[in-house]
PDB file of N, CA and C in Angstrom:
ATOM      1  N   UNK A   1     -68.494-224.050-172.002  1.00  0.00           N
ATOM      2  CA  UNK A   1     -67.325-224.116-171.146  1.00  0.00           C
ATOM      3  C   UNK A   1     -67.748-224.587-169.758  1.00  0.00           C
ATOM      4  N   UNK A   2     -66.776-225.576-169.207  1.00  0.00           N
ATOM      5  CA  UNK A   2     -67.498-226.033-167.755  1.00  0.00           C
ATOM      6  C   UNK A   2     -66.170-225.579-166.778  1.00  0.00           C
ATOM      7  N   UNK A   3     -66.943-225.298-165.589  1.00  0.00           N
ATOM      8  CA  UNK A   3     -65.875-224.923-164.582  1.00  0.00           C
ATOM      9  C   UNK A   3     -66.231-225.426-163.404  1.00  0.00           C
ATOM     10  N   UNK A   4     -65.056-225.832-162.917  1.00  0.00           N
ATOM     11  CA  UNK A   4     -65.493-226.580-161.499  1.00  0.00           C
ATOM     12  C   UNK A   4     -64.412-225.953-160.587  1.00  0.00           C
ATOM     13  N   UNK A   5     -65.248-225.931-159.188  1.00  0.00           N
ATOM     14  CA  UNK A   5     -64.898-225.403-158.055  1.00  0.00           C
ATOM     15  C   UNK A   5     -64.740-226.284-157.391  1.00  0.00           C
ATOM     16  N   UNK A   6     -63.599-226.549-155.988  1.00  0.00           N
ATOM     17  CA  UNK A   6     -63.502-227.799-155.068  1.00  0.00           C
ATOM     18  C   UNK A   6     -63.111-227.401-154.078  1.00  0.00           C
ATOM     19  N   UNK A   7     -63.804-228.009-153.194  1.00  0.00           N
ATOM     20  CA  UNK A   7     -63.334-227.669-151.693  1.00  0.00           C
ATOM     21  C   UNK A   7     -63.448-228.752-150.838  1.00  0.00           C
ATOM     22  N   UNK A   8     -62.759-228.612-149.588  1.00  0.00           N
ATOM     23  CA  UNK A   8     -62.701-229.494-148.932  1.00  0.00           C
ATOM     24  C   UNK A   8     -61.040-229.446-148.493  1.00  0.00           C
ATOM     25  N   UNK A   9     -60.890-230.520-148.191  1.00  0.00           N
ATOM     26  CA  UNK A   9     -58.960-230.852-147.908  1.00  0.00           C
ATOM     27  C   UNK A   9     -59.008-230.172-146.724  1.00  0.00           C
ATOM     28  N   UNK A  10     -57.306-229.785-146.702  1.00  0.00           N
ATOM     29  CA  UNK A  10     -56.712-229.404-145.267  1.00  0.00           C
ATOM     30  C   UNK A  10     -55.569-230.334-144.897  1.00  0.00           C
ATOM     31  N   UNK A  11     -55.809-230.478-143.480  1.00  0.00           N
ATOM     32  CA  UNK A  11     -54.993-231.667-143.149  1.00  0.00           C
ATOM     33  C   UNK A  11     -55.749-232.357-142.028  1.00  0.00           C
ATOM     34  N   UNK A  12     -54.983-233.437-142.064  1.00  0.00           N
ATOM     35  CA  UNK A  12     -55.554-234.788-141.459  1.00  0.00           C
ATOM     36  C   UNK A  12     -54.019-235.768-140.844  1.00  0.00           C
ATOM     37  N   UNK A  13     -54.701-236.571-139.511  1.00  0.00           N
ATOM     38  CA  UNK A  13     -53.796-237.513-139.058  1.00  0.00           C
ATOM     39  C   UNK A  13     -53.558-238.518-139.723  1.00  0.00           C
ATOM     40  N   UNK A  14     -52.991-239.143-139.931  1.00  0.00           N
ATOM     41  CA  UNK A  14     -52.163-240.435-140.344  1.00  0.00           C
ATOM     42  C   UNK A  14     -53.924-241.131-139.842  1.00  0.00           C
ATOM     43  N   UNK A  15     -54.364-241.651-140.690  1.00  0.00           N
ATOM     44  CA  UNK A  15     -55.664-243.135-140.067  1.00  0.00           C
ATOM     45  C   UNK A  15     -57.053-241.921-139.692  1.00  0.00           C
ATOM     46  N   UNK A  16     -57.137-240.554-140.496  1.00  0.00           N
ATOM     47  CA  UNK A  16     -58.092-239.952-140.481  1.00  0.00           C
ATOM     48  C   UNK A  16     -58.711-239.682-142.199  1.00  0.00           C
ATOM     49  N   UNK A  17     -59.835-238.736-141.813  1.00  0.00           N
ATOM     50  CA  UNK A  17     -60.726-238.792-142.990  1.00  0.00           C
ATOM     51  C   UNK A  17     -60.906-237.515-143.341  1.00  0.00           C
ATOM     52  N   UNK A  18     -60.788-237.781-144.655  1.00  0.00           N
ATOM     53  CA  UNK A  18     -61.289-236.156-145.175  1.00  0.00           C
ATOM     54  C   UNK A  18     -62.245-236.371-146.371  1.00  0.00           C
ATOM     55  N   UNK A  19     -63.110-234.928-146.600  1.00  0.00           N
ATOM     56  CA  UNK A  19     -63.877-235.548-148.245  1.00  0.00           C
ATOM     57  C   UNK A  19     -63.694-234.241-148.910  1.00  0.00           C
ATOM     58  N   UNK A  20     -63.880-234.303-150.349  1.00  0.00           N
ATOM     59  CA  UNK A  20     -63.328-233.379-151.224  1.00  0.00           C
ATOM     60  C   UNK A  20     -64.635-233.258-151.740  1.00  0.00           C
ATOM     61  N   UNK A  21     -64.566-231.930-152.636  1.00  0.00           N
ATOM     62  CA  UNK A  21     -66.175-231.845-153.140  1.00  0.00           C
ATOM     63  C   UNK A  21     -65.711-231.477-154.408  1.00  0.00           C
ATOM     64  N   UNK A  22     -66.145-231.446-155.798  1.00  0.00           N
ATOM     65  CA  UNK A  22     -66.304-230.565-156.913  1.00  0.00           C
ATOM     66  C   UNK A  22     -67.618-230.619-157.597  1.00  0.00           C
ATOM     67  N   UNK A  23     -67.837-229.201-157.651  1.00  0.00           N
ATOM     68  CA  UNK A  23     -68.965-228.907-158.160  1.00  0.00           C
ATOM     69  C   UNK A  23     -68.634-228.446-159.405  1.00  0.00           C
ATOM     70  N   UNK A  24     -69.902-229.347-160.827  1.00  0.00           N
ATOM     71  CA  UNK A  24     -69.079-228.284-162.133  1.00  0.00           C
ATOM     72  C   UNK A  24     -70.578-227.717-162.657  1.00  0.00           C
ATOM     73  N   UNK A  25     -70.068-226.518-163.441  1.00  0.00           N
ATOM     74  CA  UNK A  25     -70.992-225.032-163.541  1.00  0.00           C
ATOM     75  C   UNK A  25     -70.618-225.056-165.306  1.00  0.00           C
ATOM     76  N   UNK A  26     -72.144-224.539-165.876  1.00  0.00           N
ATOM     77  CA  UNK A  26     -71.529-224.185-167.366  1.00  0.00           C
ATOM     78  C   UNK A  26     -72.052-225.232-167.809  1.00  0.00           C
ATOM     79  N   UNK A  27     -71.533-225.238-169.894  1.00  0.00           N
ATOM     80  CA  UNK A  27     -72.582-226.104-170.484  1.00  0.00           C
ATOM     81  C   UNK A  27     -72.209-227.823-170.302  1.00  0.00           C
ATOM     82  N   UNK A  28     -72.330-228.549-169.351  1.00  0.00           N
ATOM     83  CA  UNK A  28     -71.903-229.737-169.367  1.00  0.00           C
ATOM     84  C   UNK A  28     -72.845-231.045-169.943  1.00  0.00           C
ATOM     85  N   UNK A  29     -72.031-232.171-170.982  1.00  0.00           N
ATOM     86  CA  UNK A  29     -72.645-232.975-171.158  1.00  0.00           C
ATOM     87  C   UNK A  29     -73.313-233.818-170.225  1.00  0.00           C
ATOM     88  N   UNK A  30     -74.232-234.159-171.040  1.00  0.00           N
ATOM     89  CA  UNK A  30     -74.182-235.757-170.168  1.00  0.00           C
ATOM     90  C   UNK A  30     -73.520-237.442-170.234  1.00  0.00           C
ATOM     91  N   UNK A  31     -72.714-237.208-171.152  1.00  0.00           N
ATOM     92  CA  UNK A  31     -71.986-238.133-171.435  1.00  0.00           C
ATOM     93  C   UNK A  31     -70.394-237.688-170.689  1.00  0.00           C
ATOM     94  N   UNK A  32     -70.077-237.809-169.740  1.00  0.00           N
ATOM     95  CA  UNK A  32     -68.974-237.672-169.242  1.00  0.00           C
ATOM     96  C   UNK A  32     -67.877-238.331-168.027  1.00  0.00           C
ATOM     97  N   UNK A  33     -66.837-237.689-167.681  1.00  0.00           N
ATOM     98  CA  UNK A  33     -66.216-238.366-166.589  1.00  0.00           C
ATOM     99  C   UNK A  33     -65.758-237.350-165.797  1.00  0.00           C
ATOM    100  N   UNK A  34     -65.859-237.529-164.333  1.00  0.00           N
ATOM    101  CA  UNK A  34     -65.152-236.797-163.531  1.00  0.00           C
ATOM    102  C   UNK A  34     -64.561-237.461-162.388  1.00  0.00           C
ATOM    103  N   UNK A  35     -63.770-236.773-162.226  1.00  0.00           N
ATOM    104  CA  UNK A  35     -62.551-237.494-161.590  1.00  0.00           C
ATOM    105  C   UNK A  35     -61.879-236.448-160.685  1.00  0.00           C
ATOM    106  N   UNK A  36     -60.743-237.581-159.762  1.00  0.00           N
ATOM    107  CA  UNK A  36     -60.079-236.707-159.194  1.00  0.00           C
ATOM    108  C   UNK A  36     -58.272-237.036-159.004  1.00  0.00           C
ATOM    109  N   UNK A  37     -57.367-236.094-159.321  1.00  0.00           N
ATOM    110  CA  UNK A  37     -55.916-236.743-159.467  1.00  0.00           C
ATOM    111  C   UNK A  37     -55.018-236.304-158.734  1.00  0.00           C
ATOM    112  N   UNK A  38     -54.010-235.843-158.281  1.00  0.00           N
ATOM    113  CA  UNK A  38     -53.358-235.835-157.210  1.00  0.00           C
ATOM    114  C   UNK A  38     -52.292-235.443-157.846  1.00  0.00           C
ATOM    115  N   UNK A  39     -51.287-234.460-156.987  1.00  0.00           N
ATOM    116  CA  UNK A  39     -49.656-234.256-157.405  1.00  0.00           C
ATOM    117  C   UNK A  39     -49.146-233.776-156.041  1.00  0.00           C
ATOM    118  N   UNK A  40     -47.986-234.483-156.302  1.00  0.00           N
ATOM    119  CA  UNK A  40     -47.296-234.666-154.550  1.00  0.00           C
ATOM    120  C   UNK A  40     -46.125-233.624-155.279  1.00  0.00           C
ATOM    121  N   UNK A  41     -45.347-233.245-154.262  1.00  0.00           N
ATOM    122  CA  UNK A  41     -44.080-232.415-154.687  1.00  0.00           C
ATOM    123  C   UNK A  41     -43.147-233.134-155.183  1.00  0.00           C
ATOM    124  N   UNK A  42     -42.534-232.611-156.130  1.00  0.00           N
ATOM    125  CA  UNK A  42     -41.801-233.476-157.029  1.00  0.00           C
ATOM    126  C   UNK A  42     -42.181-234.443-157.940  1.00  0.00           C
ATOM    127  N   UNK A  43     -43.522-234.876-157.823  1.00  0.00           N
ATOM    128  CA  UNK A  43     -43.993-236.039-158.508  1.00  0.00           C
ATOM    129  C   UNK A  43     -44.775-235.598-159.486  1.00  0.00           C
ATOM    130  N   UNK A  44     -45.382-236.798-160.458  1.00  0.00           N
ATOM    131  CA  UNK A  44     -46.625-236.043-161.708  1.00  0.00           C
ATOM    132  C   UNK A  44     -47.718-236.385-161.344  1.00  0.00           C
ATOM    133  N   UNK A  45     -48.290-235.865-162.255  1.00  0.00           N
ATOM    134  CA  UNK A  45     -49.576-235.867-161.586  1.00  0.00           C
ATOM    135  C   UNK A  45     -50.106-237.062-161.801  1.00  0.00           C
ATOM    136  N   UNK A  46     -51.143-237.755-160.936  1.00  0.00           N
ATOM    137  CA  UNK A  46     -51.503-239.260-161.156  1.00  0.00           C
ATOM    138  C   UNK A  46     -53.264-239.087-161.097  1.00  0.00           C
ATOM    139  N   UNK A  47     -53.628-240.291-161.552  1.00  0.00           N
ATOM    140  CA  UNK A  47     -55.510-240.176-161.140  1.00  0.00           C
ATOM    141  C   UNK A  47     -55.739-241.021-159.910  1.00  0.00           C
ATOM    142  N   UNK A  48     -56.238-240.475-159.371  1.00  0.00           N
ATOM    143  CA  UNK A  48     -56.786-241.500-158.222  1.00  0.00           C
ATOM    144  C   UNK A  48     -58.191-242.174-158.183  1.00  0.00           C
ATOM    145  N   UNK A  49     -58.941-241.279-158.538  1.00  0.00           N
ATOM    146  CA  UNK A  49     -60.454-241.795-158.759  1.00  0.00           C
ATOM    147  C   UNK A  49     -61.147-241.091-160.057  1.00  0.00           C
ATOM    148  N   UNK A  50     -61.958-242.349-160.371  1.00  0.00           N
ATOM    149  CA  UNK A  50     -62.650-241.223-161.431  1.00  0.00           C
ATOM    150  C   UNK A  50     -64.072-242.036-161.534  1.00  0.00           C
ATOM    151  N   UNK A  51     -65.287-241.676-161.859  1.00  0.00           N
ATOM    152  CA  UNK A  51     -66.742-241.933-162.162  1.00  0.00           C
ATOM    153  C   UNK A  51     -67.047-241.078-163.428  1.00  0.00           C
ATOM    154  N   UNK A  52     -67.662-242.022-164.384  1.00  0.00           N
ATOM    155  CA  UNK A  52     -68.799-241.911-165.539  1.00  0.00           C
ATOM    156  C   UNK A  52     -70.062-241.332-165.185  1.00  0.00           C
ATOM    157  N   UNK A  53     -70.219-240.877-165.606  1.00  0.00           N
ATOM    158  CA  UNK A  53     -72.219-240.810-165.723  1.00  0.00           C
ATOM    159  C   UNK A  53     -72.866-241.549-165.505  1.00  0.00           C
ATOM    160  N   UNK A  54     -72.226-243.055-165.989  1.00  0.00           N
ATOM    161  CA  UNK A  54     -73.045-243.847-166.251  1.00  0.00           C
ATOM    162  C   UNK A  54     -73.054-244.827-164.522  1.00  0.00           C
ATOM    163  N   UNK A  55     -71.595-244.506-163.785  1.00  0.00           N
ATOM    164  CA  UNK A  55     -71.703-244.405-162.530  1.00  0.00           C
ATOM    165  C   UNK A  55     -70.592-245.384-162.369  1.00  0.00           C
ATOM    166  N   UNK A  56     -69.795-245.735-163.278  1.00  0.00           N
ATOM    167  CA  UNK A  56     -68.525-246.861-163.412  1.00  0.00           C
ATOM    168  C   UNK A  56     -67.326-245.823-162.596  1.00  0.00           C
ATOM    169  N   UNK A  57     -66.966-246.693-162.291  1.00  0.00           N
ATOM    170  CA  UNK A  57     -66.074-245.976-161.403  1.00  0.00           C
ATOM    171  C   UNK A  57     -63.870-246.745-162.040  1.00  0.00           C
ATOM    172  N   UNK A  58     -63.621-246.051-161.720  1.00  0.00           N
ATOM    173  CA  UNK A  58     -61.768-246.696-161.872  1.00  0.00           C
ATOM    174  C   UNK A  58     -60.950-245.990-160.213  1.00  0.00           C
ATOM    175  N   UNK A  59     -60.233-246.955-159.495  1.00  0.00           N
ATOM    176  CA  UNK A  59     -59.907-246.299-158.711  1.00  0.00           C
ATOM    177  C   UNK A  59     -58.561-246.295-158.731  1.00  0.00           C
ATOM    178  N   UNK A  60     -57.333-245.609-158.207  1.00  0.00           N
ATOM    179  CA  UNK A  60     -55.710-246.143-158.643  1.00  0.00           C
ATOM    180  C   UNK A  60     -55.917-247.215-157.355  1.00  0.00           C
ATOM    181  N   UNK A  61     -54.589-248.024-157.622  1.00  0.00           N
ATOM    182  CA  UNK A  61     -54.595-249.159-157.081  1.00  0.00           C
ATOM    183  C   UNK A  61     -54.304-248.864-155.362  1.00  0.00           C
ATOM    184  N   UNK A  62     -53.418-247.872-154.916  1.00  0.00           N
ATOM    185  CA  UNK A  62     -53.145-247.171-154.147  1.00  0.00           C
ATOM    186  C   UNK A  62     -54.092-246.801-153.228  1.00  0.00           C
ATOM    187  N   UNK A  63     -55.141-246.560-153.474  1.00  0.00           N
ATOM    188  CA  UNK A  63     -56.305-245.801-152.522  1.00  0.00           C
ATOM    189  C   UNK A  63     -57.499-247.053-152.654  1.00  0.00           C
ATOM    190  N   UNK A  64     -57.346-248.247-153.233  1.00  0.00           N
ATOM    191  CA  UNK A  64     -58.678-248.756-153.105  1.00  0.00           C
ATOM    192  C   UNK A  64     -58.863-249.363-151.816  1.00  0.00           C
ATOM    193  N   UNK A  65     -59.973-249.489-151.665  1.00  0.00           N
ATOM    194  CA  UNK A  65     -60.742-249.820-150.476  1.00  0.00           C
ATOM    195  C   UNK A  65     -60.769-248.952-149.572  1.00  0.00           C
ATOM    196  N   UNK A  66     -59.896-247.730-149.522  1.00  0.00           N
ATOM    197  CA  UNK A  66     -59.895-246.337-148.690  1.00  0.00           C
ATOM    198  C   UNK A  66     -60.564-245.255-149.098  1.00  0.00           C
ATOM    199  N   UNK A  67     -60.423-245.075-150.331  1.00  0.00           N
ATOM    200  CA  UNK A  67     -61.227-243.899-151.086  1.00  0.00           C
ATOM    201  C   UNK A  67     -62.519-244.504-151.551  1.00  0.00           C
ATOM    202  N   UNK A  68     -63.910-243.378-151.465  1.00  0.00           N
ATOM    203  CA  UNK A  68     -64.503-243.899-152.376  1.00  0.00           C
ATOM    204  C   UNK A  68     -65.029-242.543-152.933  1.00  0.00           C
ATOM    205  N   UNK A  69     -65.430-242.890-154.279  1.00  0.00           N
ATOM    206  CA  UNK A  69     -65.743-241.758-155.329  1.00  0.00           C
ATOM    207  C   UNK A  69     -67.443-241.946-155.377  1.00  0.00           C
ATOM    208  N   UNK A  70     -68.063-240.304-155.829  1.00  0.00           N
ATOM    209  CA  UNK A  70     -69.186-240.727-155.735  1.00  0.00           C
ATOM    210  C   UNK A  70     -69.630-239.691-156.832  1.00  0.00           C
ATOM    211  N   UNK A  71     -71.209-239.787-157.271  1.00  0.00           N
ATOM    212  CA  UNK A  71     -71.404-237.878-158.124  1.00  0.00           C
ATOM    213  C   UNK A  71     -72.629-238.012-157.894  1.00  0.00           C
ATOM    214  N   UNK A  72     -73.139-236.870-158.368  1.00  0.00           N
ATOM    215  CA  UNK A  72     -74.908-236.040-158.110  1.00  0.00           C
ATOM    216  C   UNK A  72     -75.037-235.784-159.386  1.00  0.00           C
ATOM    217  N   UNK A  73     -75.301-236.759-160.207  1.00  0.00           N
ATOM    218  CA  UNK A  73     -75.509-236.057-161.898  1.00  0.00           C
ATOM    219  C   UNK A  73     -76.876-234.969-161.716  1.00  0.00           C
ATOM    220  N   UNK A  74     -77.688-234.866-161.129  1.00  0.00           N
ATOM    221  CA  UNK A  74     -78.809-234.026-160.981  1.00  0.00           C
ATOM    222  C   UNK A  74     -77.768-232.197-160.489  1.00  0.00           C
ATOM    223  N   UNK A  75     -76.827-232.733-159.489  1.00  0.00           N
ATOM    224  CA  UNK A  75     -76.023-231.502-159.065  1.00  0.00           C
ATOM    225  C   UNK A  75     -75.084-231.264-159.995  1.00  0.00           C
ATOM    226  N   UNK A  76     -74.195-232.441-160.857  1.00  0.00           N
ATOM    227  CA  UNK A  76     -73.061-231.879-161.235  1.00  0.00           C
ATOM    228  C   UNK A  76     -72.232-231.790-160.251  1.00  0.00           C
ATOM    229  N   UNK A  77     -71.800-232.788-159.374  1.00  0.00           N
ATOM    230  CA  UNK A  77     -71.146-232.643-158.303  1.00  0.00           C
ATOM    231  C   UNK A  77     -70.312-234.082-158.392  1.00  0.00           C
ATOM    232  N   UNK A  78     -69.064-233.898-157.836  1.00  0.00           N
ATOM    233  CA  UNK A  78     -68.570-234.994-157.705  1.00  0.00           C
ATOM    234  C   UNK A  78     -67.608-235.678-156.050  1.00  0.00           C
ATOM    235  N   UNK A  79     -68.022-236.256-155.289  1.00  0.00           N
ATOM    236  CA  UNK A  79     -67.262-235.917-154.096  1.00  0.00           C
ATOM    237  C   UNK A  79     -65.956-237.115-153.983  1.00  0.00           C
ATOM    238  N   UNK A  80     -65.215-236.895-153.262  1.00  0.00           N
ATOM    239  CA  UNK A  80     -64.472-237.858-152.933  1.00  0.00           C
ATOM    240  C   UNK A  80     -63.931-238.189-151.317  1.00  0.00           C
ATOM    241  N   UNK A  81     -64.345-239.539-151.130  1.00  0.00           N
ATOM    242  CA  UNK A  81     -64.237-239.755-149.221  1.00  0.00           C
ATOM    243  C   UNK A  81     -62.685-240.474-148.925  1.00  0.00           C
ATOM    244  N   UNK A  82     -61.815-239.818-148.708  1.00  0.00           N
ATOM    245  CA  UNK A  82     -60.693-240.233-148.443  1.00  0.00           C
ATOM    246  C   UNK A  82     -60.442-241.377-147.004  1.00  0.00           C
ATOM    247  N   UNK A  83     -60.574-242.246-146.361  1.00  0.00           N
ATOM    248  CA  UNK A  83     -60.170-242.609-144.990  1.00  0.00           C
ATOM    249  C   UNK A  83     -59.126-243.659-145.040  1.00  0.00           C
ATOM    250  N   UNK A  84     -58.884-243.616-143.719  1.00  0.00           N
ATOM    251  CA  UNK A  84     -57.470-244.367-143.812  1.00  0.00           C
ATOM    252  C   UNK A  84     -56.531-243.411-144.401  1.00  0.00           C
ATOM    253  N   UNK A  85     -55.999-242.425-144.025  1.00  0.00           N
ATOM    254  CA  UNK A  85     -55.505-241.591-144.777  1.00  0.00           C
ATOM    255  C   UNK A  85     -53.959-241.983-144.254  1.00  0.00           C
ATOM    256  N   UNK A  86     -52.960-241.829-145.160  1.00  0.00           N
ATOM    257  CA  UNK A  86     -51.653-242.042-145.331  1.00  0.00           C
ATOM    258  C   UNK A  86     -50.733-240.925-145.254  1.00  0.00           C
ATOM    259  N   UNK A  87     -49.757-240.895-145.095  1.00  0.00           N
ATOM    260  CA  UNK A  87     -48.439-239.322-144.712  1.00  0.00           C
ATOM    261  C   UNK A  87     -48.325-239.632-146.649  1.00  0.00           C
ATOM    262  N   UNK A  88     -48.334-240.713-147.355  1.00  0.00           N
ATOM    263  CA  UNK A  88     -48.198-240.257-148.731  1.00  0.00           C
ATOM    264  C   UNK A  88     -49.591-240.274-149.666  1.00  0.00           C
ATOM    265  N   UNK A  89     -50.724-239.758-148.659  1.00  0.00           N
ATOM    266  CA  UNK A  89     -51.250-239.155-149.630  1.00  0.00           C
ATOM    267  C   UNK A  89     -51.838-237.300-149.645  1.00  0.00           C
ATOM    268  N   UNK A  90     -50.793-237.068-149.193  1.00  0.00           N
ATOM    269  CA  UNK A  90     -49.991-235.894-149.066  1.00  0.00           C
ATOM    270  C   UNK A  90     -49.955-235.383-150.419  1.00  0.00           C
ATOM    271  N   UNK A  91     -51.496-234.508-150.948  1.00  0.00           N
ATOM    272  CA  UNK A  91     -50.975-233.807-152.175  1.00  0.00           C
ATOM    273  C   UNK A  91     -51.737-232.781-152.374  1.00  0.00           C
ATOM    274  N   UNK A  92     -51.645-232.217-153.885  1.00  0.00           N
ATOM    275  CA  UNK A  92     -52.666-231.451-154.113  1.00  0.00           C
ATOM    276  C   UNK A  92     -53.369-232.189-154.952  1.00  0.00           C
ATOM    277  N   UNK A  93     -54.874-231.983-154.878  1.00  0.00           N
ATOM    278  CA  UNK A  93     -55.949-232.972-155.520  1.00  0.00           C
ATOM    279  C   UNK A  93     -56.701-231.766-156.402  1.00  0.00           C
ATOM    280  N   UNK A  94     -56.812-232.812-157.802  1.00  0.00           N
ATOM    281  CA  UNK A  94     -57.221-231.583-158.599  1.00  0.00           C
ATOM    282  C   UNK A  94     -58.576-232.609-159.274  1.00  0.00           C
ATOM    283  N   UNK A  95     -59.429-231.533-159.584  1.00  0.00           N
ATOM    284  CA  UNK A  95     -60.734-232.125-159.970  1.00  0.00           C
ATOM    285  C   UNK A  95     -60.843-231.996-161.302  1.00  0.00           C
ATOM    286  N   UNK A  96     -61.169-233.323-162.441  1.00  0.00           N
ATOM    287  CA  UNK A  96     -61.650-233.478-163.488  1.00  0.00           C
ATOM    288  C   UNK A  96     -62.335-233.472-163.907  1.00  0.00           C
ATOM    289  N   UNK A  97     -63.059-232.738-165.608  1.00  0.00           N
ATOM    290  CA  UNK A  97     -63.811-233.462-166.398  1.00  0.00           C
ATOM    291  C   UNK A  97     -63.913-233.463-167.478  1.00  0.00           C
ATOM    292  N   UNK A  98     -64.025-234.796-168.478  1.00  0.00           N
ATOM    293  CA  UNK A  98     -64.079-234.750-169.413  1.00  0.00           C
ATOM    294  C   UNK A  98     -65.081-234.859-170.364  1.00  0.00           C
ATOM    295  N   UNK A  99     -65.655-234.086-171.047  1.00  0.00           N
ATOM    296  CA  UNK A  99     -66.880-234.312-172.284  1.00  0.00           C
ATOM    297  C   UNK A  99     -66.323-235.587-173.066  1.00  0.00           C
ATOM    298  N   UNK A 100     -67.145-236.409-172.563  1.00  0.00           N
ATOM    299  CA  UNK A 100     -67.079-237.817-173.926  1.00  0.00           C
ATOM    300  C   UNK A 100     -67.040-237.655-175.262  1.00  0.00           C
ATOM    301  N   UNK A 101     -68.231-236.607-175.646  1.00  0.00           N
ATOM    302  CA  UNK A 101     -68.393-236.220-176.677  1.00  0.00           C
ATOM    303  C   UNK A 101     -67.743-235.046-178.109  1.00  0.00           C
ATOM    304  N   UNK A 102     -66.886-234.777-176.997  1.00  0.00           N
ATOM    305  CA  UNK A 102     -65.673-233.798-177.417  1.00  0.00           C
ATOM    306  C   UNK A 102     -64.408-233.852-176.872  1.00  0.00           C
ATOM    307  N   UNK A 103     -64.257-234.548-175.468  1.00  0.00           N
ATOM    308  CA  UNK A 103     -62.827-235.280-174.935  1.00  0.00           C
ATOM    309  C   UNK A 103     -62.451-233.869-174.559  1.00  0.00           C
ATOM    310  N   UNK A 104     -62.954-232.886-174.343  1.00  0.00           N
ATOM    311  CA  UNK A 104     -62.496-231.473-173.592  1.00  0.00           C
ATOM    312  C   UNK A 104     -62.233-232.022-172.508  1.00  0.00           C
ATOM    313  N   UNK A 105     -60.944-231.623-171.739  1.00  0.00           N
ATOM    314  CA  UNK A 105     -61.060-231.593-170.788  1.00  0.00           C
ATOM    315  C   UNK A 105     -60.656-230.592-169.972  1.00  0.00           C
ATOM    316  N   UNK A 106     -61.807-230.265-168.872  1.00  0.00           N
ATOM    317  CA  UNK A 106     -61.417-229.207-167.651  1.00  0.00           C
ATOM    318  C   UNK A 106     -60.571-229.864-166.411  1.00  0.00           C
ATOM    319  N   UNK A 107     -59.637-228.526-166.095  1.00  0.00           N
ATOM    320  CA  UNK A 107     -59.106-228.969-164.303  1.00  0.00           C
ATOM    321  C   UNK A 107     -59.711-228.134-163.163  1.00  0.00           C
ATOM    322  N   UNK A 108     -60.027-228.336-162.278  1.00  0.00           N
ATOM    323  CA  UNK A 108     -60.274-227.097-161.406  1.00  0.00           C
ATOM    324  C   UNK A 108     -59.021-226.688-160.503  1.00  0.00           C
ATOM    325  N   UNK A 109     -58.837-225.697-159.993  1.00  0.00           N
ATOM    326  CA  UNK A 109     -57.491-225.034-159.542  1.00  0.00           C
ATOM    327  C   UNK A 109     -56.495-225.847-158.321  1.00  0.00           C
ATOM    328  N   UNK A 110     -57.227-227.228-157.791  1.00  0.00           N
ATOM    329  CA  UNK A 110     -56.711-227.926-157.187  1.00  0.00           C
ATOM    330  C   UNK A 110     -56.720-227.193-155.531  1.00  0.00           C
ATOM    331  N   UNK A 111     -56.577-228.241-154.545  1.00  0.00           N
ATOM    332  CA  UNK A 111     -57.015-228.023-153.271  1.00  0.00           C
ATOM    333  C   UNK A 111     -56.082-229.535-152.729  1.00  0.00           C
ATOM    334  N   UNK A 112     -55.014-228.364-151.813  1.00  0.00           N
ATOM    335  CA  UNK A 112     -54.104-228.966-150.619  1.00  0.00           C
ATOM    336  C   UNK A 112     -54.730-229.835-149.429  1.00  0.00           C
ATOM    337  N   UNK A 113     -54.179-231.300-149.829  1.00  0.00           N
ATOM    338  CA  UNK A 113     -54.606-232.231-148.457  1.00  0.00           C
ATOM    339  C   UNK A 113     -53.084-232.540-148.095  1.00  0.00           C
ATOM    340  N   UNK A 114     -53.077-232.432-146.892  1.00  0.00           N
ATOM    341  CA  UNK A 114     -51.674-232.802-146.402  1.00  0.00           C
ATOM    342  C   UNK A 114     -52.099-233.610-144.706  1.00  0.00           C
ATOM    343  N   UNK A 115     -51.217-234.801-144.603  1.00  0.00           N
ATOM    344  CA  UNK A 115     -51.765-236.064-143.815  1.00  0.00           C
ATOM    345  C   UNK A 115     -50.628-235.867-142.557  1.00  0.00           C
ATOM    346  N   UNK A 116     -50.862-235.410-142.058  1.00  0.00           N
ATOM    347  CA  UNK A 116     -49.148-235.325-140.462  1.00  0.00           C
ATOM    348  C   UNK A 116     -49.462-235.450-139.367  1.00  0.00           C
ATOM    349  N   UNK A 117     -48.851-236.153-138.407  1.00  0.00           N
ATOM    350  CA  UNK A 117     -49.645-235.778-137.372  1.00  0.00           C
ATOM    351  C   UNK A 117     -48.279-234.976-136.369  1.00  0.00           C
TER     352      UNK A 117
END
């Protein structure tokens, strides 16, 4: 079973930066993906970033060139650098991962970024 913890967020100005962290704990492959997805109020939930193992990355179309995704396969860590930050990217960000090898997938309990100035 893998569990991941995340921290980071808060809030931030309109054209500021924040970075998100998840750390995952427990028996994890090495064939996997972690990621990170987002849910605004009222809305579903979407992916915004995600990285392989193998270090491939997918970003939503929305955040590229602002976000960048990164991981510590030695840590099991996955971070994410938000800048340029937007009033809609205003959410809660929840951290992924999935075993390749079994397609399990974990969420971690998600962590409030909210962008206002």
């Amino acid at each position: 079973q893998v569990q991941l913890v995340e921290s980071g967020g808060g809030l931030a100005q309109p054209g500021g930066s924040v970075r998100l962290s998840c750390a995952a704990s427990g028996t994890i492959s090495s064939v996997n993906v972690m990621g990170w997805y987002r849910q605004a109020a009222g809305k579903e939930r979407e992916l915004v970033a995600r990285i392989g193992s193998s270090g491939a990355t997918e970003y939503a179309d929305s955040v590229k060139s602002r976000f960048t995704i990164s991981r510590d396969n030695a840590k099991n860590t996955v971070s994410l650098v938000m800048n340029s930050l937007k009033p809609e990217d205003t959410a809660v960000y929840f951290c992924n991962h999935i075993n390749l090898l079994t397609m399990r997938t974990v969420w971690g309990q998600g962590i409030q970024v909210t962008v206002s100035s």
